[in-house]
C-alpha atoms as a PDB file:
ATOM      1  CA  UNK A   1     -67.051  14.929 -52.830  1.00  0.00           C
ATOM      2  CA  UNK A   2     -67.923  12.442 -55.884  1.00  0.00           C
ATOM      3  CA  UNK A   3     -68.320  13.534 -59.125  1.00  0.00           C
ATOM      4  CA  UNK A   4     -72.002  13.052 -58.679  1.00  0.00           C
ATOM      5  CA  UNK A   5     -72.697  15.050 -55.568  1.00  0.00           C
ATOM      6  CA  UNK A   6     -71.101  17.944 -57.045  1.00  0.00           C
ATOM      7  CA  UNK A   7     -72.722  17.957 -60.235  1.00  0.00           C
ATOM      8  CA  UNK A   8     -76.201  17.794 -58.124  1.00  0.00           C
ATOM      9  CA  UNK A   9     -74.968  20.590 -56.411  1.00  0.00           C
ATOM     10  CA  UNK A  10     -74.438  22.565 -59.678  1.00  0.00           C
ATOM     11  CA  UNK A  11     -77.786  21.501 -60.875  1.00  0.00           C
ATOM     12  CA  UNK A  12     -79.706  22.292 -57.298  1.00  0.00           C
ATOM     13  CA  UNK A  13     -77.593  25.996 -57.820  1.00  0.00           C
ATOM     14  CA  UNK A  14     -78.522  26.434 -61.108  1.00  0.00           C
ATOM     15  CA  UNK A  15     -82.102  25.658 -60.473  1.00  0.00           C
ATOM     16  CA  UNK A  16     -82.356  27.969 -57.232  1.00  0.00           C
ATOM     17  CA  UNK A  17     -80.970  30.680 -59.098  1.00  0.00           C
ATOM     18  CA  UNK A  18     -83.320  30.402 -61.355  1.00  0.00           C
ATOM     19  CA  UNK A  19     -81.231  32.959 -63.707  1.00  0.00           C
ATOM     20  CA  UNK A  20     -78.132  32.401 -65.102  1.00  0.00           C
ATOM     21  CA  UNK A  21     -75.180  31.605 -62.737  1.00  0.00           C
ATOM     22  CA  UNK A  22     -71.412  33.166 -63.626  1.00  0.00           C
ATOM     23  CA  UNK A  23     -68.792  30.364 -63.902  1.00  0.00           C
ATOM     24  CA  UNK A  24     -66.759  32.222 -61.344  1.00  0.00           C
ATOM     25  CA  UNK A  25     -69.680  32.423 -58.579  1.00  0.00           C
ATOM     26  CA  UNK A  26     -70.677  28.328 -59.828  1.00  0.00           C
ATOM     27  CA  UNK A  27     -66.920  27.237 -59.488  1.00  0.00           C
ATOM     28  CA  UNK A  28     -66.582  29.073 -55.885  1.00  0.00           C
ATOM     29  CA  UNK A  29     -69.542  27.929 -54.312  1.00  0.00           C
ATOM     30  CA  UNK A  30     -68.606  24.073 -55.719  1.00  0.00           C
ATOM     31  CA  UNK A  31     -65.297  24.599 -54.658  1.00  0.00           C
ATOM     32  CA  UNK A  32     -63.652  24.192 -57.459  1.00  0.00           C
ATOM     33  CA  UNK A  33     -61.284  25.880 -60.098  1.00  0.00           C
ATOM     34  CA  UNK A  34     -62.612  27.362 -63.722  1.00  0.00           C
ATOM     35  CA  UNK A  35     -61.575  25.127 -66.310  1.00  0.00           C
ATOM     36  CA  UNK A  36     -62.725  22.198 -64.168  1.00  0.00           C
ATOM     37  CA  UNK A  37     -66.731  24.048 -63.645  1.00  0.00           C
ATOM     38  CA  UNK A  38     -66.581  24.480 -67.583  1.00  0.00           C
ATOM     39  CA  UNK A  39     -65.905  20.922 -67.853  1.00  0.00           C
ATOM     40  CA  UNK A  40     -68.642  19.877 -65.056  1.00  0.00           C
ATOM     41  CA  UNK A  41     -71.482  22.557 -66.840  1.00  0.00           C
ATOM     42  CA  UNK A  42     -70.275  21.122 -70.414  1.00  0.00           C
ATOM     43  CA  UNK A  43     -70.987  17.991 -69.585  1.00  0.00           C
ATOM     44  CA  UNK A  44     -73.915  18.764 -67.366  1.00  0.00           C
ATOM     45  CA  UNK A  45     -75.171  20.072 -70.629  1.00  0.00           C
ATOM     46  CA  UNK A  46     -74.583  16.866 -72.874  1.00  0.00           C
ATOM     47  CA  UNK A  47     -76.623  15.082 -70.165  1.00  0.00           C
ATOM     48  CA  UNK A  48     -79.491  17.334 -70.362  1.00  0.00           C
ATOM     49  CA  UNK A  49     -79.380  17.531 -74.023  1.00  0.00           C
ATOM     50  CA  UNK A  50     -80.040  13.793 -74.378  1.00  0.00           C
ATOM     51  CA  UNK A  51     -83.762  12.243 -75.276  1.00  0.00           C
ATOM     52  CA  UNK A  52     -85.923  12.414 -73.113  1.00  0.00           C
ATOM     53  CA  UNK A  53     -85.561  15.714 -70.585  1.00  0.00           C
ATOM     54  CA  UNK A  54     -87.830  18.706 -70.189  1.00  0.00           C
ATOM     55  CA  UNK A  55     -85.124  20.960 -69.114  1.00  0.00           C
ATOM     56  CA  UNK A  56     -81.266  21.889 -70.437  1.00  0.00           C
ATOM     57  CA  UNK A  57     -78.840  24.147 -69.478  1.00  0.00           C
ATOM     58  CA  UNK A  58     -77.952  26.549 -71.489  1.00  0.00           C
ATOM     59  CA  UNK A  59     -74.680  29.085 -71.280  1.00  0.00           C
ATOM     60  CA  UNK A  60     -75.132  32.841 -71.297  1.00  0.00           C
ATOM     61  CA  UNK A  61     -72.246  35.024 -71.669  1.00  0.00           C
ATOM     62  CA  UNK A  62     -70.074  33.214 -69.227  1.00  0.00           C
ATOM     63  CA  UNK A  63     -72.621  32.127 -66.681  1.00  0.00           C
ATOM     64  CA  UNK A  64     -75.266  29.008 -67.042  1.00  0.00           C
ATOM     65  CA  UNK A  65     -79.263  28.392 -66.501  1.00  0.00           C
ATOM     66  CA  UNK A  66     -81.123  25.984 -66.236  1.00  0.00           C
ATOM     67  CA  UNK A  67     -84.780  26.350 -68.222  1.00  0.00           C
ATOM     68  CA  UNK A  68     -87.158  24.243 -70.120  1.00  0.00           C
ATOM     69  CA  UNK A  69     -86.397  23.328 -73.737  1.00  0.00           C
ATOM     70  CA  UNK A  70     -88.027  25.166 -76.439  1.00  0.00           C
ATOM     71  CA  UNK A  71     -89.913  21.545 -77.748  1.00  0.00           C
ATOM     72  CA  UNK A  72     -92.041  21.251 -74.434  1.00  0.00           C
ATOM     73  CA  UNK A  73     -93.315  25.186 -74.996  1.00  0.00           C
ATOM     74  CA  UNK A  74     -96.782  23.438 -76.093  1.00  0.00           C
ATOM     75  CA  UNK A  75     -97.062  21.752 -72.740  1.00  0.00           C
ATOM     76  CA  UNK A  76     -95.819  24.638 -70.391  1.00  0.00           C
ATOM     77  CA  UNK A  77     -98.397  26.902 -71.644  1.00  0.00           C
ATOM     78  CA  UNK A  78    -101.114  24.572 -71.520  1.00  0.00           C
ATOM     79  CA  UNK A  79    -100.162  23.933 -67.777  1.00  0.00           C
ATOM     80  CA  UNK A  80     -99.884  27.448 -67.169  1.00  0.00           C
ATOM     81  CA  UNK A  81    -101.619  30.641 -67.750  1.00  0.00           C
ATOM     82  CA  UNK A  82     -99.119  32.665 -69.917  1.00  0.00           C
ATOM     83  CA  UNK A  83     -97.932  36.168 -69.300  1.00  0.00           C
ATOM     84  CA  UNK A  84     -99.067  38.188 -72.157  1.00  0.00           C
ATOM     85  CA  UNK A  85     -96.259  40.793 -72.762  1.00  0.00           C
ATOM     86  CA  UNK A  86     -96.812  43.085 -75.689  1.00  0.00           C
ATOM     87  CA  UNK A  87     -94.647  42.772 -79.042  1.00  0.00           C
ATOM     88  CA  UNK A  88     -92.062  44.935 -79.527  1.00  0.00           C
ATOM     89  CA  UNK A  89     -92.512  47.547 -82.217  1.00  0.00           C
ATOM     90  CA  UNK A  90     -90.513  47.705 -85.292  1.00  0.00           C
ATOM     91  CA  UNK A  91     -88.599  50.612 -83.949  1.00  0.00           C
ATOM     92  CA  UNK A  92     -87.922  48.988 -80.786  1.00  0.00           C
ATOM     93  CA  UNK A  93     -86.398  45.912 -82.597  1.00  0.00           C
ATOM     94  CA  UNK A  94     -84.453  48.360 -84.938  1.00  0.00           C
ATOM     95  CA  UNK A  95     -83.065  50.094 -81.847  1.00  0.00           C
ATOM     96  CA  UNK A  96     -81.836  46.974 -80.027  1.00  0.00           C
ATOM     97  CA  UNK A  97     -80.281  45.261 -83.348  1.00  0.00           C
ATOM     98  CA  UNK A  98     -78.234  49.171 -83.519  1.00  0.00           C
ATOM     99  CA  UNK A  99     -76.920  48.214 -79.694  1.00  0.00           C
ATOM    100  CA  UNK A 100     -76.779  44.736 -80.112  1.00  0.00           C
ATOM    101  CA  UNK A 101     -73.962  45.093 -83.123  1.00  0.00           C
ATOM    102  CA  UNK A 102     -72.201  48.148 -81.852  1.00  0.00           C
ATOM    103  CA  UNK A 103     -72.841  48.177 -78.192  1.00  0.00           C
ATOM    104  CA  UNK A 104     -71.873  49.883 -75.775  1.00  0.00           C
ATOM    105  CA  UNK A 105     -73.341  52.813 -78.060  1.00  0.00           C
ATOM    106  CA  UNK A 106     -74.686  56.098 -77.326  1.00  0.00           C
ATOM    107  CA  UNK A 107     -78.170  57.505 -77.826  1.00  0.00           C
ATOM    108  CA  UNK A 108     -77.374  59.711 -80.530  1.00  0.00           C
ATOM    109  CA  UNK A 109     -75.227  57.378 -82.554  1.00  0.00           C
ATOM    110  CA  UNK A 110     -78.833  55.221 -82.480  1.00  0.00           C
ATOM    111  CA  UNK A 111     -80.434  58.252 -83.624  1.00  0.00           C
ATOM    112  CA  UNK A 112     -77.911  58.824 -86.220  1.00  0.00           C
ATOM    113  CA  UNK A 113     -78.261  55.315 -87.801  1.00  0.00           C
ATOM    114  CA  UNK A 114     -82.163  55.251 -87.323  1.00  0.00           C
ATOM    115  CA  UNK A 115     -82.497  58.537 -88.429  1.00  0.00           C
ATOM    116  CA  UNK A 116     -85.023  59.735 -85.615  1.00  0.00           C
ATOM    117  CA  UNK A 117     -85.698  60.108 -82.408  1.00  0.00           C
ATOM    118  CA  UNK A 118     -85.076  56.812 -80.298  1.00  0.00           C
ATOM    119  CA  UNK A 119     -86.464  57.701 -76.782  1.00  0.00           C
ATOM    120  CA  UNK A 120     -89.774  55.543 -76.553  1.00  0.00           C
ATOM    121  CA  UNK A 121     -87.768  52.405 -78.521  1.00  0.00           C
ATOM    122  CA  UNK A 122     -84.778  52.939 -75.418  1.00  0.00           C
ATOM    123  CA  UNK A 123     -87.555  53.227 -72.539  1.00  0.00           C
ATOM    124  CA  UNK A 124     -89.198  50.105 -73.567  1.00  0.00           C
ATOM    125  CA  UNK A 125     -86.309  48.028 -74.384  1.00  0.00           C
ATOM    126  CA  UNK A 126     -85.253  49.488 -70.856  1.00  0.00           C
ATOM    127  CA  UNK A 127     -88.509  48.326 -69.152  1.00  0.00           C
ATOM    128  CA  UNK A 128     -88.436  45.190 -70.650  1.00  0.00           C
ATOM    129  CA  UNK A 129     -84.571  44.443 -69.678  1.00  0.00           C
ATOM    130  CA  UNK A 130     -83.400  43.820 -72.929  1.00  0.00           C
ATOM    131  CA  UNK A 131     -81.089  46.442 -72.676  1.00  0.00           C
ATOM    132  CA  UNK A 132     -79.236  48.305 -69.840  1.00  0.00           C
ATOM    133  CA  UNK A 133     -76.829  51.288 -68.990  1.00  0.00           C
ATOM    134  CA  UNK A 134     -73.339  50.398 -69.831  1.00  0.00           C
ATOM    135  CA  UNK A 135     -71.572  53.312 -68.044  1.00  0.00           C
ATOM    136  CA  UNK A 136     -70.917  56.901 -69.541  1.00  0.00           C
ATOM    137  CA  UNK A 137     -68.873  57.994 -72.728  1.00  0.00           C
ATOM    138  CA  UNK A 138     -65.830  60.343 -71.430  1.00  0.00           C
ATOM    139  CA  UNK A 139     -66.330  63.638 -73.558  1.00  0.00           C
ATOM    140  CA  UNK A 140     -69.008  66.442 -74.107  1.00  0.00           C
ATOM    141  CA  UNK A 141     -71.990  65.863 -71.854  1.00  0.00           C
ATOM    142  CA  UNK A 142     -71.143  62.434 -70.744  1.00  0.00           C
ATOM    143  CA  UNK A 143     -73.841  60.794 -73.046  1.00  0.00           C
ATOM    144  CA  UNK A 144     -75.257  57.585 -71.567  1.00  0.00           C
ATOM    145  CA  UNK A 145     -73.756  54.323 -73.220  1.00  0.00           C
ATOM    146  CA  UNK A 146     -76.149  50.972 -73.625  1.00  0.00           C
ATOM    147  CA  UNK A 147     -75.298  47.379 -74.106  1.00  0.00           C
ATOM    148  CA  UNK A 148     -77.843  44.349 -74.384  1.00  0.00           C
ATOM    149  CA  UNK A 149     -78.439  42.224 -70.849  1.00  0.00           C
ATOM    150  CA  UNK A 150     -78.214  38.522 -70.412  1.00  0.00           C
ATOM    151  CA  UNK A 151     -82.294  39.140 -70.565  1.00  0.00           C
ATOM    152  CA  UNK A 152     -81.574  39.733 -74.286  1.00  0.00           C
ATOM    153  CA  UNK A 153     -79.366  36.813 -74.863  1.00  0.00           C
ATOM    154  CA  UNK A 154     -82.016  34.704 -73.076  1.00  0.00           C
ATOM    155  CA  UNK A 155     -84.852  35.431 -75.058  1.00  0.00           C
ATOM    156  CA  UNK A 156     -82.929  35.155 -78.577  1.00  0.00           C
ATOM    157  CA  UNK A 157     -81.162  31.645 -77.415  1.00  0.00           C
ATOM    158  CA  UNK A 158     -77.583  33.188 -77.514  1.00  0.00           C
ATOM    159  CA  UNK A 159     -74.180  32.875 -75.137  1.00  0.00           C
ATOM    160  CA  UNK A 160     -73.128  36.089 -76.156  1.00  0.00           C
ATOM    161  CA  UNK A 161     -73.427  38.768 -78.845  1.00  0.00           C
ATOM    162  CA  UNK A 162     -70.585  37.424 -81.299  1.00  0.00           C
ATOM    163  CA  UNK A 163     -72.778  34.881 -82.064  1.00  0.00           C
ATOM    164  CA  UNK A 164     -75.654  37.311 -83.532  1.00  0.00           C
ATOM    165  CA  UNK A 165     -75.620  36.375 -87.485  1.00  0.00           C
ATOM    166  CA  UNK A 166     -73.571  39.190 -89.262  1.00  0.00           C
ATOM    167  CA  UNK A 167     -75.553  41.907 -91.560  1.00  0.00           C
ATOM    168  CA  UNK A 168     -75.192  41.408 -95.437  1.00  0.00           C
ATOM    169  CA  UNK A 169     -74.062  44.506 -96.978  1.00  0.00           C
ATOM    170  CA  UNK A 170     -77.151  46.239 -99.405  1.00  0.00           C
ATOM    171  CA  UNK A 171     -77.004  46.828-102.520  1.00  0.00           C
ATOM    172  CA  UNK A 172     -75.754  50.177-102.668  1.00  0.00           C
ATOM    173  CA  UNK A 173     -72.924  49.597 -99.971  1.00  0.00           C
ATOM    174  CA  UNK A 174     -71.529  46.954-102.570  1.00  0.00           C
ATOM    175  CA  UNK A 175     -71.842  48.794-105.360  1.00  0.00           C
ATOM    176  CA  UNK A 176     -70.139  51.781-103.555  1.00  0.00           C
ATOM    177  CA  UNK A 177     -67.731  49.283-102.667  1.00  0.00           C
ATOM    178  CA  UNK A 178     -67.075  47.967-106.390  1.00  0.00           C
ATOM    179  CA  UNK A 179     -66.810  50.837-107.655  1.00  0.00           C
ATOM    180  CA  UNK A 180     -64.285  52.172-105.614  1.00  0.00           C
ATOM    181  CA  UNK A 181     -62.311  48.557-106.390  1.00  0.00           C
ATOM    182  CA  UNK A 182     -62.678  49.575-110.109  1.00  0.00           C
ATOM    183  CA  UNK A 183     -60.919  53.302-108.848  1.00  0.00           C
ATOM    184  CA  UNK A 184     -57.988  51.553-107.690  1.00  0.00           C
ATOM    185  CA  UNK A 185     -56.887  49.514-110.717  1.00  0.00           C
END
């Protein structure tokens, strides 16, 4: 196959799918290794990224979609009638920036961080696939551990979690941490 054919076979794939695609299940089903998929989806990408296309492809953790770029938003929702999904709550965000930064993590180190209970903010972030069960811990009661889904590195525009923007420390962790500098010398 030309180099064409197969890269309208990764787009026709990647628009099927509709969700993302894993670079393992893209480079079987096109036949060919790893490195050369990357290299076909990176420059897939540059394509899309030029002037003048509705649509991109975007990587999530280690897999690719194709979706509509964020400028023709306007136009999508004045085509369509938009799904109205409800805002998450302040607690709900709180709960999934605690997984998001320390995932997989257990219910009760959530709780311990937020300081109270965190059972409606996990339901709803459950229901609304933003995060998911990431196995059990091994130890007392085999708590439940939870990670983010590619659902939540959709809707914040990420590949992956390393690229969430790391917390600044407050005021009272650096002053902690100054004055236990000042200790030492």
């Amino acid at each position: 196959m030309e180099i064409n054919e197969i890269e309208a076979a990764a787009e026709a794939i990647l628009f099927a799918a509709g969700d993302a695609v894993r670079l393992d299940r893209l480079s079987q089903a096109l036949g060919l290794d790893n490195k050369t998929a990357r290299s076909l989806m990176k420059n897939l990408m540059q394509k899309y990224d030029s002037d003048g296309h509705g649509i991109m492809i975007r990587e999530i953790d280690d897999g690719y979609q194709m979706c509509s770029k964020p400028s023709c938003r306007q136009f999508i929702a004045s085509a369509f009638e938009p799904r109205q999904k409800q805002g998450l709550s302040q607690a709900a965000y709180e709960t999934l920036a605690i997984i998001a930064y320390n995932e997989p993590v257990t219910k009760a180190k959530i709780e311990n961080i937020r300081g109270v209970n965190s059972d409606s903010p996990i339901a709803r972030l459950i229901e609304r696939d933003l995060i998911t069960d990431a196995g059990r811990l091994e130890g007392p009661g085999r708590p439940i551990l939870y990670k983010t889904t590619e659902e939540f590195l959709r809707s914040f525009g990420l590949r992956s979690v390393t690229e969430l923007p790391q917390p600044e420390l407050n005021i009272a962790e650096k002053t902690l941490d100054e004055n236990e500098d000042e200790e030492v010398l």
